[in-house]
C-alpha atoms as a PDB file:
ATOM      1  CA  UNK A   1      13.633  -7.788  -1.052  1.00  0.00           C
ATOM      2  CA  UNK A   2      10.815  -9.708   0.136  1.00  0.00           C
ATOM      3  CA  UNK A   3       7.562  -9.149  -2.845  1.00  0.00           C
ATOM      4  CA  UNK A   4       5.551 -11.679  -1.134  1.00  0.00           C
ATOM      5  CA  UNK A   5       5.952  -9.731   2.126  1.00  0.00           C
ATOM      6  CA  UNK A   6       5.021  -6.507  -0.282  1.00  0.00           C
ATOM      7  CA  UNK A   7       2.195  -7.999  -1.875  1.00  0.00           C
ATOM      8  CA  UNK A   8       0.269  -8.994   1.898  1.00  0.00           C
ATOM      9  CA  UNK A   9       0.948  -6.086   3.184  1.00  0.00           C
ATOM     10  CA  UNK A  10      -0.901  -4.142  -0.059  1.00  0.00           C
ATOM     11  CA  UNK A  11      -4.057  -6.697   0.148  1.00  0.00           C
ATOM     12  CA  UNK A  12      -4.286  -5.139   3.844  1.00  0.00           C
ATOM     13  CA  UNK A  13      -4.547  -1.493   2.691  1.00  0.00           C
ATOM     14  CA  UNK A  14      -6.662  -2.264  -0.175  1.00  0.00           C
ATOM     15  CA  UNK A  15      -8.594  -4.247   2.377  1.00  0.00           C
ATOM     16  CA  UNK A  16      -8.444  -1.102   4.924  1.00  0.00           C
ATOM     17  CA  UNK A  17      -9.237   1.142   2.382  1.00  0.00           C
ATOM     18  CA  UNK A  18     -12.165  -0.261   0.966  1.00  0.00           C
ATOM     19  CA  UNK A  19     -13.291  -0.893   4.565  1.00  0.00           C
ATOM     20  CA  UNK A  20     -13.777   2.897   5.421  1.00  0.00           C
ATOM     21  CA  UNK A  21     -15.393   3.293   2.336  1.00  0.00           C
ATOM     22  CA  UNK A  22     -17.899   1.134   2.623  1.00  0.00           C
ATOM     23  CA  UNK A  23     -18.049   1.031   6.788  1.00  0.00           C
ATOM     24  CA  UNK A  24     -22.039   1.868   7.334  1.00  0.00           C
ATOM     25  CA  UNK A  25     -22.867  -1.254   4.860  1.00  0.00           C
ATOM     26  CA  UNK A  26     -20.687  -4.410   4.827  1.00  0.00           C
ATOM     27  CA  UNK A  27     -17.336  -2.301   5.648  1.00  0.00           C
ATOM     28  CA  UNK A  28     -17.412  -3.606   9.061  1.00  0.00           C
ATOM     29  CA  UNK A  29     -16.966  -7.414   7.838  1.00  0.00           C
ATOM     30  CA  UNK A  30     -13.817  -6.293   5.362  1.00  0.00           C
ATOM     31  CA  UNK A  31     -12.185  -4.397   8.744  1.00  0.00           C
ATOM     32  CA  UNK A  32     -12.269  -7.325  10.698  1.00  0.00           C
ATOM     33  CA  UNK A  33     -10.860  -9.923   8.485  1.00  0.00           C
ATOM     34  CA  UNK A  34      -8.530  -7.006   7.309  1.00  0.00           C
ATOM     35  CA  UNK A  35      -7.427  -6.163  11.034  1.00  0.00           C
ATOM     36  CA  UNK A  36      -7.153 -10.229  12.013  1.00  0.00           C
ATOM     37  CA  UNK A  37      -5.050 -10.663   8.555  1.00  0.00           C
ATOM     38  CA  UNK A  38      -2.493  -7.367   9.888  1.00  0.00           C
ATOM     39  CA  UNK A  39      -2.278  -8.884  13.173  1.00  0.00           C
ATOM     40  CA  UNK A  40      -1.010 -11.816  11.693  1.00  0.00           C
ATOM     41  CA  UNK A  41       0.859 -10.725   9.404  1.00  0.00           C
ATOM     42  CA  UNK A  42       3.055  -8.679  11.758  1.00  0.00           C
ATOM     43  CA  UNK A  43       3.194 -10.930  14.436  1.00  0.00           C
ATOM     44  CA  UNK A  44       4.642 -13.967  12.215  1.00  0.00           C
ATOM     45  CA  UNK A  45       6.985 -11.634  10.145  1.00  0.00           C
ATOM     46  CA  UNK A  46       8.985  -8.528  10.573  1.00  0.00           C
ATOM     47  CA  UNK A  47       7.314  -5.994   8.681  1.00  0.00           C
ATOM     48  CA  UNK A  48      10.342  -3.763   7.433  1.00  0.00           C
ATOM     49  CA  UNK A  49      10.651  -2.296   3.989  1.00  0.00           C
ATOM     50  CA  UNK A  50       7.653  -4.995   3.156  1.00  0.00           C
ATOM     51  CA  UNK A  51       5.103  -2.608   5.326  1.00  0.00           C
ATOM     52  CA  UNK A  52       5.162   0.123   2.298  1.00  0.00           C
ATOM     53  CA  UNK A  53       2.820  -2.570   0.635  1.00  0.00           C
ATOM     54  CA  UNK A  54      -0.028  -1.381   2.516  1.00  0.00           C
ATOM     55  CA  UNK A  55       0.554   2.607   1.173  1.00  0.00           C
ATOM     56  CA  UNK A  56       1.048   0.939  -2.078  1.00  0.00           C
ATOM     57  CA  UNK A  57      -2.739  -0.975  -1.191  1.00  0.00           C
ATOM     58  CA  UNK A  58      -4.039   2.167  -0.313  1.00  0.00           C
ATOM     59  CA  UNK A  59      -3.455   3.631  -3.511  1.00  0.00           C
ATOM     60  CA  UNK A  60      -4.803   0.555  -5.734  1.00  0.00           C
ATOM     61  CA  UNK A  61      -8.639   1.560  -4.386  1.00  0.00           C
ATOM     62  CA  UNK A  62      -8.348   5.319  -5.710  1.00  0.00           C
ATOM     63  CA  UNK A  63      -7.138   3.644  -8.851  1.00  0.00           C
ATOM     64  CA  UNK A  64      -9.782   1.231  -9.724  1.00  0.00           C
ATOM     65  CA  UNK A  65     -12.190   4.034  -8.772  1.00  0.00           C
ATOM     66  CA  UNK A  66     -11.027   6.436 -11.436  1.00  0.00           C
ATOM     67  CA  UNK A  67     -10.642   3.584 -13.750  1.00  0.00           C
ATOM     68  CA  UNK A  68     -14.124   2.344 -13.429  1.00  0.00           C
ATOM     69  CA  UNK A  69     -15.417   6.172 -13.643  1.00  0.00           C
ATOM     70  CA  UNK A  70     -13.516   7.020 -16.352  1.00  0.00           C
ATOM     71  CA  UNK A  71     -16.251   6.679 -19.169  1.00  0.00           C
ATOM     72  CA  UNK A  72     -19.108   8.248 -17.286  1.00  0.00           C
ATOM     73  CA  UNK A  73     -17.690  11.680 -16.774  1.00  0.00           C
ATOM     74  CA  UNK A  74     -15.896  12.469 -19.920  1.00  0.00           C
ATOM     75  CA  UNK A  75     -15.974  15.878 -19.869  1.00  0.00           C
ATOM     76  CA  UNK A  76     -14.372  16.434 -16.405  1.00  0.00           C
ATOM     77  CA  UNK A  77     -10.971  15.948 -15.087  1.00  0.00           C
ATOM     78  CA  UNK A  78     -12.629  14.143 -11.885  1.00  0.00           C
ATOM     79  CA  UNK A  79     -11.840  10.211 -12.838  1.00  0.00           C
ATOM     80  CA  UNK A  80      -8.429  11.179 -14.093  1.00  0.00           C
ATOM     81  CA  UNK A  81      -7.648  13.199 -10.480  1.00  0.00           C
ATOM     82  CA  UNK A  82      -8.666   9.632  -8.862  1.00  0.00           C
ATOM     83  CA  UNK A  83      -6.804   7.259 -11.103  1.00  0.00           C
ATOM     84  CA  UNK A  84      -3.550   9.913 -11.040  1.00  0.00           C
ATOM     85  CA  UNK A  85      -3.417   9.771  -7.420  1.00  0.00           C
ATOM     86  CA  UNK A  86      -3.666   6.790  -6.931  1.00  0.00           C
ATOM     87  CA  UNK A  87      -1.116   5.709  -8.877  1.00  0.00           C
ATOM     88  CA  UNK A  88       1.295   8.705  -7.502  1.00  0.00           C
ATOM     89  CA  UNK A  89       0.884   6.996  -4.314  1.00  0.00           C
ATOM     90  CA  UNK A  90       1.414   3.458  -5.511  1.00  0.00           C
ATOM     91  CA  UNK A  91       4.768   4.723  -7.379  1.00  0.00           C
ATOM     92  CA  UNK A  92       6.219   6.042  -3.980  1.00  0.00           C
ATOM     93  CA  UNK A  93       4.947   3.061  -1.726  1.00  0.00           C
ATOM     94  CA  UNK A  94       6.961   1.316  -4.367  1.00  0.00           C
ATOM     95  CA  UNK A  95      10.161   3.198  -5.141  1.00  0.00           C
ATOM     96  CA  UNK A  96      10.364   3.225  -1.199  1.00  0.00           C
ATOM     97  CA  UNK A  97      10.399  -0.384  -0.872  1.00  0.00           C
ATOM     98  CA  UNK A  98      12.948  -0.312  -3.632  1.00  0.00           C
ATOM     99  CA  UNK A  99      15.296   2.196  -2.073  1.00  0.00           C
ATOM    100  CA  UNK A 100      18.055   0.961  -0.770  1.00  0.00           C
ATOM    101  CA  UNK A 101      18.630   1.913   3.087  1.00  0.00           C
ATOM    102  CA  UNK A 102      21.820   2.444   4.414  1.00  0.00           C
ATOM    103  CA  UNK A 103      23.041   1.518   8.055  1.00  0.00           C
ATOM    104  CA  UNK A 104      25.354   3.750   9.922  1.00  0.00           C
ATOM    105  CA  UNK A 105      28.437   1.503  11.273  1.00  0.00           C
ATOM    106  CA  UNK A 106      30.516   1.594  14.601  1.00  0.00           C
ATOM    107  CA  UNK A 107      32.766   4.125  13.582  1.00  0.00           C
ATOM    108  CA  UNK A 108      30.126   6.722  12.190  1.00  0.00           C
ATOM    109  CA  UNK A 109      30.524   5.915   8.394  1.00  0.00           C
ATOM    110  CA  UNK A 110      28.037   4.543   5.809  1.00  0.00           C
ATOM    111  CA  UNK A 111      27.524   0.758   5.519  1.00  0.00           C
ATOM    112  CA  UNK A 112      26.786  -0.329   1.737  1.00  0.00           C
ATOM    113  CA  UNK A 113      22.578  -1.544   1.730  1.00  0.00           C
ATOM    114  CA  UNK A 114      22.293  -5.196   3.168  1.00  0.00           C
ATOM    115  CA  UNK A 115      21.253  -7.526   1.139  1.00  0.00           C
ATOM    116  CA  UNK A 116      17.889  -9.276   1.517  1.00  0.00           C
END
């Protein structure tokens, strides 16, 4: 399993994410070195079970928001509903990269996972 891969991947949907949050003021600047940085990224490496770092980025943003808004609306669920899905969707960009896939061999069986 290739973390670094994982890890570049989820600076490019954090970088994504905040970008079409904050498009109509500096958003613009974070989409193109975000867009130049996926471009790279995929042409020098093969993505594979790496790419799920960028669902796992997209989650972090929804995250820090709830986190940072947690003391200002205490009496509302609101910050919680931000910081919960967020992490729901980091947990499954992650267990995905962790799940082993398995290949289908010549004869129709089940290979074991292949080992990275």
């Amino acid at each position: 399993m290739d973390w670094r891969g994982f890890a570049q991947w989820a600076l490019i949907g954090i970088g994504s994410m905040w970008a079409s949050w904050t498009i109509l003021r500096y958003g613009w600047v974070i989409a193109l070195v975000t867009g130049i940085a996926a471009f790279r990224l995929a042409h020098t490496t093969d993505p594979g079970r790496a790419a799920w770092g960028f669902v796992a980025g997209l989650g972090v943003v929804p995250m820090w928001v709830g986190w940072a808004d947690r003391a200002s609306a205490s009496s509302t669920i609101t910050p919680w509903i931000w910081l919960g899905s967020g992490a729901v969707t980091v947990l499954v960009a992650v267990a995905a990269f962790l799940w082993p896939r398995r290949t289908a061999k010549p004869g129709g069986s089940l290979a074991a996972p292949p080992v990275d």
